[in-house]
Protein backbone atom coordinates (compact mmCIF):
# COMPACT_ATOMS: atom_id res chain seq x y z
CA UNK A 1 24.77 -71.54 70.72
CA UNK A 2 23.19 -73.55 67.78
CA UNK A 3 25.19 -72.37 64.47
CA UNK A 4 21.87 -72.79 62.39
CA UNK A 5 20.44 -70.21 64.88
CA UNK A 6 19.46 -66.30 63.03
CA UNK A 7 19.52 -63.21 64.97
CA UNK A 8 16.13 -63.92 66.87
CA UNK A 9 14.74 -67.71 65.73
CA UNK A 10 16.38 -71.20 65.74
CA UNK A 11 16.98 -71.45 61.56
CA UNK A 12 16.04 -75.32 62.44
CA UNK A 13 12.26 -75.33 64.06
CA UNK A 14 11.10 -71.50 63.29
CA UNK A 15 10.90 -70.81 66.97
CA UNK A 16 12.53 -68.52 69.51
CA UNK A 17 16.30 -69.09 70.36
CA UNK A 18 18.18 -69.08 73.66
CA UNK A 19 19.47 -65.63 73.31
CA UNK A 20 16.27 -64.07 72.24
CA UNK A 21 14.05 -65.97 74.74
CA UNK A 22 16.56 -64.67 77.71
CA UNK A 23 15.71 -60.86 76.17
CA UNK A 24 11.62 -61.81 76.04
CA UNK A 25 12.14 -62.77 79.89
CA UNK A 26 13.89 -59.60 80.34
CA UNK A 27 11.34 -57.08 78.88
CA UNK A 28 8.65 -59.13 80.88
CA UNK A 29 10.72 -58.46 83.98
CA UNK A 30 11.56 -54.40 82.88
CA UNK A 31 7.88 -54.22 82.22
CA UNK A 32 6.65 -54.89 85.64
CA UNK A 33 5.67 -52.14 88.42
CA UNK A 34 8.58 -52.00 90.96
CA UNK A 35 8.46 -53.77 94.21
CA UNK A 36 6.42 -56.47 91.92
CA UNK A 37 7.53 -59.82 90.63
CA UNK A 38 6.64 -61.09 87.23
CA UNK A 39 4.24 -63.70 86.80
CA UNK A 40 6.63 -66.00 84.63
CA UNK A 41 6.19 -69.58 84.36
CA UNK A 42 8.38 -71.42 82.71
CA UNK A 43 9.29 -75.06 81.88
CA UNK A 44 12.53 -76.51 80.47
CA UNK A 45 11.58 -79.65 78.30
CA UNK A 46 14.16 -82.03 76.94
CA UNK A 47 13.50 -84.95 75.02
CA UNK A 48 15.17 -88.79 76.87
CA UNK A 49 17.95 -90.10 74.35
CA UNK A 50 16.90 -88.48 71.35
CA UNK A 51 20.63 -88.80 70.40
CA UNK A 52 19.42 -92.52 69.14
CA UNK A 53 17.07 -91.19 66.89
CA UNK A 54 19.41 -89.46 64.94
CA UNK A 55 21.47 -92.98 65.18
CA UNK A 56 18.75 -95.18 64.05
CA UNK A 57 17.83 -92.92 61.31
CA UNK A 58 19.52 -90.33 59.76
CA UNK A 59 20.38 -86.50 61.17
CA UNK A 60 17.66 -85.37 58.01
CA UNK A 61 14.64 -87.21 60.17
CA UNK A 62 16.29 -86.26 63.25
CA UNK A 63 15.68 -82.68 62.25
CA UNK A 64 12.39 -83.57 60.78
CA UNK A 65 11.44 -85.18 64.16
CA UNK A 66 12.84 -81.55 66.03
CA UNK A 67 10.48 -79.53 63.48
CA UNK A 68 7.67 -81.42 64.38
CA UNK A 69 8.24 -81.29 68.16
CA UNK A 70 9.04 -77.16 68.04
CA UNK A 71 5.50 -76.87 65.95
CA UNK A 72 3.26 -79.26 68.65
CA UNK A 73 4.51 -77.10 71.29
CA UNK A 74 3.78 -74.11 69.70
CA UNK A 75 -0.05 -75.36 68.81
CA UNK A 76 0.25 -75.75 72.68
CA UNK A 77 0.99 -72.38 73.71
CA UNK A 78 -1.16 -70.94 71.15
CA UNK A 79 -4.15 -72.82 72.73
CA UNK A 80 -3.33 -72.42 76.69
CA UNK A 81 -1.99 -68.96 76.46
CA UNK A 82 -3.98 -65.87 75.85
CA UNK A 83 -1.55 -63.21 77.74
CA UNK A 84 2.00 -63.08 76.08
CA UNK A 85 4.29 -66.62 76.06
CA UNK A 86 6.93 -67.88 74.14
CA UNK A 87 8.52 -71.40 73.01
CA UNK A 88 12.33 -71.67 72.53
CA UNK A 89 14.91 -73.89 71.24
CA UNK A 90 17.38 -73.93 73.89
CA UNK A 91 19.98 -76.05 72.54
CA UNK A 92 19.19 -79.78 70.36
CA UNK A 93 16.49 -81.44 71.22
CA UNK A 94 15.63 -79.00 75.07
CA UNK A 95 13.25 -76.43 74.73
CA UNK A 96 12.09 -73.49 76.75
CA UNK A 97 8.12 -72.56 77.06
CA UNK A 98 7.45 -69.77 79.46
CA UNK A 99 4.08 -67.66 80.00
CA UNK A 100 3.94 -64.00 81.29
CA UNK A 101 0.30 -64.85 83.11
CA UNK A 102 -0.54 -65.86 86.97
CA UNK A 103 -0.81 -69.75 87.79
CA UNK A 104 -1.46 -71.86 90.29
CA UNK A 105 1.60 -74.35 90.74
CA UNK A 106 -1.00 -77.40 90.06
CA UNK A 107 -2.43 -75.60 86.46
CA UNK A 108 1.28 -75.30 85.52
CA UNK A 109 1.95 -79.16 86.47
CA UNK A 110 -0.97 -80.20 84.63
CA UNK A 111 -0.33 -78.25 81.59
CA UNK A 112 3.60 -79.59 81.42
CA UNK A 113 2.02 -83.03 81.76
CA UNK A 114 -0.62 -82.54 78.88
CA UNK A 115 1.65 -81.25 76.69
CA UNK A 116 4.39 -83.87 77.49
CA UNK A 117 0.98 -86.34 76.72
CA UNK A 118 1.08 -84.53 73.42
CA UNK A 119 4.72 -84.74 72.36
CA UNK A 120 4.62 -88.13 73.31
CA UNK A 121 2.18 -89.00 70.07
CA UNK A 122 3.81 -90.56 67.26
CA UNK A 123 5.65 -88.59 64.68
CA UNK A 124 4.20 -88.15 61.66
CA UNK A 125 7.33 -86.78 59.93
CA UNK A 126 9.40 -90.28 61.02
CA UNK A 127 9.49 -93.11 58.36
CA UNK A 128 10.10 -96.01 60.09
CA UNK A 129 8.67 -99.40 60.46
CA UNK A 130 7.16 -99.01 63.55
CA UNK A 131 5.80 -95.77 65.41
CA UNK A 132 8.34 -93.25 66.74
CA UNK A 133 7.45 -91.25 69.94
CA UNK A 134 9.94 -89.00 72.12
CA UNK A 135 9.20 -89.20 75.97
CA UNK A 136 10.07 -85.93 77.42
CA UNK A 137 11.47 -84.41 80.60
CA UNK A 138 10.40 -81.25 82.50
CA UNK A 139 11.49 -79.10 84.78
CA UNK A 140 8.89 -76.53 86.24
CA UNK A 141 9.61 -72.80 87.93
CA UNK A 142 7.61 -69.94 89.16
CA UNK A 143 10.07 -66.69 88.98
CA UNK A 144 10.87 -65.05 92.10
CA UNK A 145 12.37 -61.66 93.14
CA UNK A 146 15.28 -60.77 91.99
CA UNK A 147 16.09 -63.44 89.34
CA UNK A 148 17.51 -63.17 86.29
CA UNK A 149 16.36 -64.73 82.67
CA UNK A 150 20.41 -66.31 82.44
CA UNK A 151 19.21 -67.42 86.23
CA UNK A 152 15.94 -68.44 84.82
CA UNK A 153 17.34 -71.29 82.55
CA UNK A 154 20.17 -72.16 84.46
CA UNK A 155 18.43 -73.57 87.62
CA UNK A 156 16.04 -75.10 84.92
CA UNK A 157 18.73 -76.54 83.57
CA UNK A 158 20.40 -77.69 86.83
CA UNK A 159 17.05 -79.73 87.72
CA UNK A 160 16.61 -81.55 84.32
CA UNK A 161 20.00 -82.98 85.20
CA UNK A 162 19.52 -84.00 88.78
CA UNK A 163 16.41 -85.31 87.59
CA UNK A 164 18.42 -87.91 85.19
CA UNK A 165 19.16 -90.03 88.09
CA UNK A 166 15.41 -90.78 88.57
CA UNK A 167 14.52 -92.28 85.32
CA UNK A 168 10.52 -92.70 87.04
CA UNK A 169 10.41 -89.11 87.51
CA UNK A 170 9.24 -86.85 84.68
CA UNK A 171 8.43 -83.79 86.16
CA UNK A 172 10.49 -81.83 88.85
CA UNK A 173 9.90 -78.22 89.97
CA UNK A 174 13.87 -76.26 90.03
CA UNK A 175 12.71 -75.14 94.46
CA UNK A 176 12.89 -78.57 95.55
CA UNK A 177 9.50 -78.96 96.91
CA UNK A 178 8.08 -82.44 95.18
CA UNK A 179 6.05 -82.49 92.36
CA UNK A 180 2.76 -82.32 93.07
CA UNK A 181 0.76 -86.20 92.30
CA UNK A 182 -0.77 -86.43 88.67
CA UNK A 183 -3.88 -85.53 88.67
CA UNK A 184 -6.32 -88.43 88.25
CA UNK A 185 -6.95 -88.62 84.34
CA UNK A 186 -10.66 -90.10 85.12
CA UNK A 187 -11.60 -87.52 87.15
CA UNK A 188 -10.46 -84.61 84.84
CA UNK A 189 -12.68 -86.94 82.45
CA UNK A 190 -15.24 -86.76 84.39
CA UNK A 191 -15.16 -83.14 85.14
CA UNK A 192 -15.27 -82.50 81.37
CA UNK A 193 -18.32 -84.63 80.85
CA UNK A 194 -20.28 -83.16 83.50
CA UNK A 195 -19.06 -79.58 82.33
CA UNK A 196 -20.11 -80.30 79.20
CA UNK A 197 -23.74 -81.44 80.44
CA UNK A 198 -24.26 -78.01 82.55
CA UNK A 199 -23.11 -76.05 78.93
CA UNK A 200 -19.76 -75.14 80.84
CA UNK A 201 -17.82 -74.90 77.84
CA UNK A 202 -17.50 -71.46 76.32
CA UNK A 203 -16.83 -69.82 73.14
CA UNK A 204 -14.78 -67.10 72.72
CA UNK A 205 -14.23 -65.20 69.12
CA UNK A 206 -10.85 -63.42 67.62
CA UNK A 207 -11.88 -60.81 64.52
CA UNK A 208 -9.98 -61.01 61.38
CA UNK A 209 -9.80 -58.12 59.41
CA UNK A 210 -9.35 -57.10 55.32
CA UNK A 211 -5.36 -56.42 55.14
CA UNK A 212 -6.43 -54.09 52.48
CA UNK A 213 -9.39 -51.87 54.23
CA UNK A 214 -8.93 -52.25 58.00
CA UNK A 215 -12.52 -53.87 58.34
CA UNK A 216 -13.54 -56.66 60.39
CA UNK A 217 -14.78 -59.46 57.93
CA UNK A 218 -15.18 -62.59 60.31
CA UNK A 219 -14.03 -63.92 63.41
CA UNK A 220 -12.36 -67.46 64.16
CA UNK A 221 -13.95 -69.52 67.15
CA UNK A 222 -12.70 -70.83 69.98
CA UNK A 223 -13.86 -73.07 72.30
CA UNK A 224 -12.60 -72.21 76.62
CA UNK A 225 -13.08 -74.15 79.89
CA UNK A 226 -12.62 -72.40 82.93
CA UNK A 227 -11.88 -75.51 85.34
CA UNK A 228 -12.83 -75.11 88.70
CA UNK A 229 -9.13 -75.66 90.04
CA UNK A 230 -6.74 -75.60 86.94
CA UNK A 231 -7.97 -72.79 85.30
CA UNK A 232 -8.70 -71.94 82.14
CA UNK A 233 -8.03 -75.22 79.61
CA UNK A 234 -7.98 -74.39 75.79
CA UNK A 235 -9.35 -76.14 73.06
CA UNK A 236 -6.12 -78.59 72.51
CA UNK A 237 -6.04 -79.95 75.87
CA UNK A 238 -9.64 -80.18 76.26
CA UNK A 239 -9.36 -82.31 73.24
CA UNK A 240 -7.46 -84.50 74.05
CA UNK A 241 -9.06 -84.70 77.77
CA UNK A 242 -12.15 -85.84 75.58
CA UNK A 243 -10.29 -88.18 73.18
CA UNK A 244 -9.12 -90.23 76.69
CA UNK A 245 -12.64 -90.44 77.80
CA UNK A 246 -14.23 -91.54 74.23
CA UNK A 247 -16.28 -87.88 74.39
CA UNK A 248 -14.15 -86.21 71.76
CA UNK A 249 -17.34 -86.47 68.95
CA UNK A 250 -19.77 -84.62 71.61
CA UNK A 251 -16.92 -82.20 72.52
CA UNK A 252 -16.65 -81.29 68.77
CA UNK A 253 -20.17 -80.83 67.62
CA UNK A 254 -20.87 -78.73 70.86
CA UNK A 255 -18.03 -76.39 70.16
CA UNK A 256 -19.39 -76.13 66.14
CA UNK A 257 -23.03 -76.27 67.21
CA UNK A 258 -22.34 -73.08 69.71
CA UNK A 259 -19.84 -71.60 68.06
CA UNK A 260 -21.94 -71.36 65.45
CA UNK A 261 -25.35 -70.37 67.33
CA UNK A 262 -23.22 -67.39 68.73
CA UNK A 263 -22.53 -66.07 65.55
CA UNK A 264 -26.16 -66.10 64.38
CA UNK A 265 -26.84 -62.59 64.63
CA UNK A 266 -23.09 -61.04 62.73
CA UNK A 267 -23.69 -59.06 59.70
CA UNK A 268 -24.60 -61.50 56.61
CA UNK A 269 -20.96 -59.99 55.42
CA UNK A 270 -18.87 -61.54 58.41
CA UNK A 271 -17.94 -64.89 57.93
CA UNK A 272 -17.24 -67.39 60.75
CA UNK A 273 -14.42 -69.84 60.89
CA UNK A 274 -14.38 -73.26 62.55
CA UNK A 275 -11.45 -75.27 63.60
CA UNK A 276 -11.79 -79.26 62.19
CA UNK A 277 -10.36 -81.99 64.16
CA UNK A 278 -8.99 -85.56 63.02
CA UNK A 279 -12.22 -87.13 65.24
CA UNK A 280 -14.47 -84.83 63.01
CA UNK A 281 -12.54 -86.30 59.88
CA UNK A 282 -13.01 -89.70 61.10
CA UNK A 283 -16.82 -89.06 61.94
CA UNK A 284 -18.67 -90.36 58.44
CA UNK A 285 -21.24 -87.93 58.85
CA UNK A 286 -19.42 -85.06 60.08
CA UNK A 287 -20.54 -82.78 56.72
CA UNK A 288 -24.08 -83.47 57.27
CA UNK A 289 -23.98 -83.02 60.77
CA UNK A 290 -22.08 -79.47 60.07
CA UNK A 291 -24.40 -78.71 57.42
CA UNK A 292 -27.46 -79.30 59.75
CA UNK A 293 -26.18 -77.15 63.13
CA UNK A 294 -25.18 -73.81 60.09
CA UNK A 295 -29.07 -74.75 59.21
CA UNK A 296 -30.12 -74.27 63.10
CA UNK A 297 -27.82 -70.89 63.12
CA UNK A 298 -29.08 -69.74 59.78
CA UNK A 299 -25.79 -69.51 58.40
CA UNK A 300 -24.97 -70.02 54.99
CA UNK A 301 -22.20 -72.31 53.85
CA UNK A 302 -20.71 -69.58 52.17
CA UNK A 303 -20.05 -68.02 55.25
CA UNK A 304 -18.09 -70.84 57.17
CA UNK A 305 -14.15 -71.33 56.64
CA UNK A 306 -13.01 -74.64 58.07
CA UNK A 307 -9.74 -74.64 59.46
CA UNK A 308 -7.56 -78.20 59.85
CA UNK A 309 -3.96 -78.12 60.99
CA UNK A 310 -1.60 -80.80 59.69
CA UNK A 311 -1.46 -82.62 62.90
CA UNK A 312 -5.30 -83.64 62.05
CA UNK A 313 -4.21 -85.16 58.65
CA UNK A 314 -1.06 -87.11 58.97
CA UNK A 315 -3.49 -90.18 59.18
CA UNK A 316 -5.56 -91.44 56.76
CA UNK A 317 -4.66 -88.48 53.90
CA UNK A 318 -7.07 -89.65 51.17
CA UNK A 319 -10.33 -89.91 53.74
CA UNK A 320 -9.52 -86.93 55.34
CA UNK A 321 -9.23 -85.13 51.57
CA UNK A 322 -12.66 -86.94 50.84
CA UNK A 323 -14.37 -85.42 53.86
CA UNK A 324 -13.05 -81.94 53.45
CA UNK A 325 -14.48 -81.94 49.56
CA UNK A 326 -17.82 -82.92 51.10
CA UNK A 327 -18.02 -79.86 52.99
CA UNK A 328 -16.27 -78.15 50.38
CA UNK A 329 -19.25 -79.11 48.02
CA UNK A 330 -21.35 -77.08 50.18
CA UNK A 331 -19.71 -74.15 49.66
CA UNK A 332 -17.52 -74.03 52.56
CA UNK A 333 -13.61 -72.84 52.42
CA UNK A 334 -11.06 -75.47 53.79
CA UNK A 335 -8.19 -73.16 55.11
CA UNK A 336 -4.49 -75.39 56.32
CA UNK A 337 -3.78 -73.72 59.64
CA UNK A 338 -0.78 -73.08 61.07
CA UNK A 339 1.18 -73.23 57.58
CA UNK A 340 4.94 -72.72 58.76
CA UNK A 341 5.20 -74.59 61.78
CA UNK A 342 6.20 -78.10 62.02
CA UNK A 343 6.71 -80.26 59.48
CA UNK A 344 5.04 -79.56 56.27
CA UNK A 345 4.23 -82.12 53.70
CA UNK A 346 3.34 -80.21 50.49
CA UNK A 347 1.22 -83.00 49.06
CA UNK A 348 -1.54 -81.22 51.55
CA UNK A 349 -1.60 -78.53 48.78
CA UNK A 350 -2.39 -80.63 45.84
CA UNK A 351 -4.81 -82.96 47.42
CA UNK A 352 -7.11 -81.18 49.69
CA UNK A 353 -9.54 -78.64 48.26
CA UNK A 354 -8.33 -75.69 50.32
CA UNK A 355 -8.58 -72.17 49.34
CA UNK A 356 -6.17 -71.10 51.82
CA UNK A 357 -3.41 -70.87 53.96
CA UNK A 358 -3.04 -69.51 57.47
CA UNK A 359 0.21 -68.42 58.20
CA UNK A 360 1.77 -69.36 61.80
CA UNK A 361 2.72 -67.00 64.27
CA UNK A 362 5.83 -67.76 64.05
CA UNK A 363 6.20 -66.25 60.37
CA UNK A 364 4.79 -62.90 61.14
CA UNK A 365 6.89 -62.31 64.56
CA UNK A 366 10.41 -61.27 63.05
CA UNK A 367 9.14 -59.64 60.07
CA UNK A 368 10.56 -56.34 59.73
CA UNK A 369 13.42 -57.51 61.46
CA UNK A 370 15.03 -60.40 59.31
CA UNK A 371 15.33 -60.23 55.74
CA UNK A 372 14.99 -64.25 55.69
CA UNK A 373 11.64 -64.39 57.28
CA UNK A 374 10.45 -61.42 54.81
CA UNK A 375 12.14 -63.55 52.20
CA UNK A 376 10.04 -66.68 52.77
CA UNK A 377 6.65 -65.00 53.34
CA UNK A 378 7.45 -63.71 49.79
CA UNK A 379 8.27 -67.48 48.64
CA UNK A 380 4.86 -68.58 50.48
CA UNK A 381 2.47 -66.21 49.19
CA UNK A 382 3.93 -66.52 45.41
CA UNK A 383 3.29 -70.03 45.90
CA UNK A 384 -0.32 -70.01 46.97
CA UNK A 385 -0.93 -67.21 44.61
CA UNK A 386 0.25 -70.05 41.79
CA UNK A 387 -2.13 -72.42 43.29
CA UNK A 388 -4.98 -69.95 43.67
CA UNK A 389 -4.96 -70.00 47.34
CA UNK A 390 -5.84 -67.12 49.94
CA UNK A 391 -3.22 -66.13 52.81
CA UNK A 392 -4.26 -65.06 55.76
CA UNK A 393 -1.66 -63.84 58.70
CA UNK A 394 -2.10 -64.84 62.14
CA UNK A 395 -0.32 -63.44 65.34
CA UNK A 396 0.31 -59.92 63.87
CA UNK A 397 0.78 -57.84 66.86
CA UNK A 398 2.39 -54.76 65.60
CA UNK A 399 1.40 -51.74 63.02
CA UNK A 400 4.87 -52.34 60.82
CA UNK A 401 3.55 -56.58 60.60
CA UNK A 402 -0.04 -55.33 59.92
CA UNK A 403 1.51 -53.15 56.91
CA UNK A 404 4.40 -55.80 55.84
CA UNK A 405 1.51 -58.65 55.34
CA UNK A 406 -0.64 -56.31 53.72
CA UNK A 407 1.72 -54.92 51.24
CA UNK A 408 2.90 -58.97 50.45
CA UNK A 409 -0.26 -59.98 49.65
CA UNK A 410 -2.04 -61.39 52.70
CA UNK A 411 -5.55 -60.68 52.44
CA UNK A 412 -6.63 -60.93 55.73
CA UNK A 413 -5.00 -61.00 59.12
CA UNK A 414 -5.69 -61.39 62.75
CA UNK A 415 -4.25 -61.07 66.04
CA UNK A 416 -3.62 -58.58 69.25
CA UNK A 417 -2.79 -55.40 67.31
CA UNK A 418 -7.33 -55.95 66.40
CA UNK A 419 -8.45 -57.51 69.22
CA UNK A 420 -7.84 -60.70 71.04
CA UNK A 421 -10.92 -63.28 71.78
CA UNK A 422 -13.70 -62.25 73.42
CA UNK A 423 -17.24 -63.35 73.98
CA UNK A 424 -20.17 -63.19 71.57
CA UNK A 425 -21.44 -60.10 74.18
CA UNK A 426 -18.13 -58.26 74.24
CA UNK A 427 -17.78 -58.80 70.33
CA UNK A 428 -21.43 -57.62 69.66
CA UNK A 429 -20.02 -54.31 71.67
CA UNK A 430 -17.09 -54.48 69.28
CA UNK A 431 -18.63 -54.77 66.29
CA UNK A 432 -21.06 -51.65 67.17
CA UNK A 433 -18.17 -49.58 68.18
């Protein structure tokens, strides 16, 4: 086992590690009627030769390069997943991401290859003179009867190897049975446009609530496609589906345009927050198109929070800051999601106008639990205190999180323990209740 590893997380990339995720698989298995098999899925994901990165430059961008990896598959998860998952370091550079959620054998296939489509991307965190991507390798399992977690990872395991002696083959499933063929990238394309042309794409919305009086005071957006074959595809793959097909601009603006639209009728006290792409940061008039679908909702600018992860600003840094103090000029708040995972570059903080962070999941899980994690909260909120910036805590799923993030200083938090997303009907019913 890693020695930079605490009780529960990797001390390296924040997430899960080996022994933990084995104990996760566990409670999903104790927690399932007898005679019944959980619904794990799991892949095993190691990264080809990474060995030479730490060669070429330096074991301080090799871990850089490792942080970055751990937080892109968590974005993943967080996106495809809304039952319970997890993402773990295994050992180096191999990972484990498992769901506790049904799936056809062709959704999981597709989802191992869009997220191996995502890793792929260059590293932002990697100075070097020419652009540094990581091809990974997966191996794919359904559980079965009888197995056990150490099982679990072990057969994983057992195919990533056997698949090293077929350098053309990235994906393998641990039964045997052949993978099944790619699906054709131009016809999930095309599915997406036409989806997107019969209003196919829906919005779901997660409440936040005040830390300090229990009440609901907005809800974050986000966008769902139920595919007719693969399932359910969240906003991150059906982003980048777009990006492929040169659609990503009408994918954006009608997930804002709706998003917004369903949020038209809320209480004039809930605000609404809206997740910003790098497309929408390259799009020149991206504020005024923004400005002009809150106008169609009747929502005031006050109202919307705009929420960019650091994956949609390691390009172009000054534009993107130029963009987001448009739309901050309008009165809307600029919020850095997922602060915690990854690799963070703390120039962000000085020059974009935010008015908040959102913590990661990852930073709320073990709270309670480790005195480290409690430890850096602490050293986060102090620090966006200093630079007059909100915190808000995402993931919380239990009462003793909900009252640790509260008492810290977190002003507003979200996650299972309020509600998870749900449509603009079933939140109307919420609201009202």
């Amino acid at each position: 086992m890693d020695s930079q590893e605490t009780e529960c997380h990797d001390r390296l990339t924040g997430v899960l590690n080996a022994r933990a995720a084995m104990q996760q698989l566990g409670d999903w298995q104790a927690g399932t009627d007898p005679g019944q098999v959980a619904p794990i899925h799991a892949m095993l994901l190691s990264l080809k030769r990474f060995s030479a990165v730490n060669l070429a430059y330096g074991k301080a961008s090799g871990d850089r390069a490792l942080v970055e990896i751990a937080g892109r598959i968590s974005a993943f998860a967080r996106a495809e997943f809304d039952r319970e998952w997890l993402v773990a370091r295994i050992t180096g550079s191999t990972f484990l991401i498992a769901a506790m959620e049904a799936s056809s054998r062709e959704r999981w296939q597709w989802l191992a290859e869009e997220l191996a489509l995502d890793i792929a991307r260059p590293l932002a965190s990697m100075e070097a003179p020419a652009p540094v991507r990581l091809w990974p390798r997966m191996a794919l399992l359904r559980a079965v009867a009888g197995e056990s977690p150490e099982r679990m990872i072990t057969r994983l395991g057992e195919a990533l190897e056997s698949g090293r002696h077929n350098p053309g083959k990235r994906f393998c499933w641990v039964d045997g049975t052949r993978s099944l063929p790619d699906r054709s990238a131009s016809q999930l394309e095309a599915d997406l446009i036409a989806a997107l042309g019969r209003d196919e794409i829906a919005i779901v919305y997660q409440p936040q609530f005040c830390t300090k009086t229990g009440a609901m005071v907005g809800a974050e957006a986000l966008a769902r496609w139920e595919h007719p074959t693969l399932g359910r595809i969240g906003a991150g793959a059906m982003l980048a589906i777009a990006e492929r097909a040169d659609h990503i601009g009408q994918l954006s603006r009608h997930i804002v345009r709706k998003g917004l639209l369903g949020a038209r009728d809320w209480p004039l006290h809930l605000n609404i927050s809206l997740n910003v792409t790098s497309a929408d940061l390259a799009t020149r008039d991206f504020a005024e198109v923004l400005a002009d679908a809150a106008s169609q909702a009747g929502i005031a600018p006050e109202r919307i929070t705009l929420e960019i992860t650091e994956q949609a600003l390691v390009i172009e840094l000054d534009r993107s800051a130029q963009r987001l103090q448009a739309l901050a000029d309008r009165g809307m708040q600029i919020v850095l999601d997922d602060f915690g995972a990854g690799f963070c570059n703390f120039r962000y903080l000085t020059m974009l106008p935010l008015t908040g962070l959102k913590l990661d999941r990852s930073m709320i899980e073990n709270l309670g639990e480790d005195s480290r994690d409690l430890a850096v909260l602490r050293g986060i909120v102090a620090m966006a205190q200093a630079l007059d910036l909100s915190v808000v805590a995402e993931g919380v799923e239990t009462e003793s999180q909900r009252a640790i993030v509260g008492a810290e200083g977190c002003v507003k938090w979200q996650g299972f323990l309020g509600a998870r997303p749900m449509s603009a009907d079933e939140l109307a019913s919420f609201m009202g209740d």
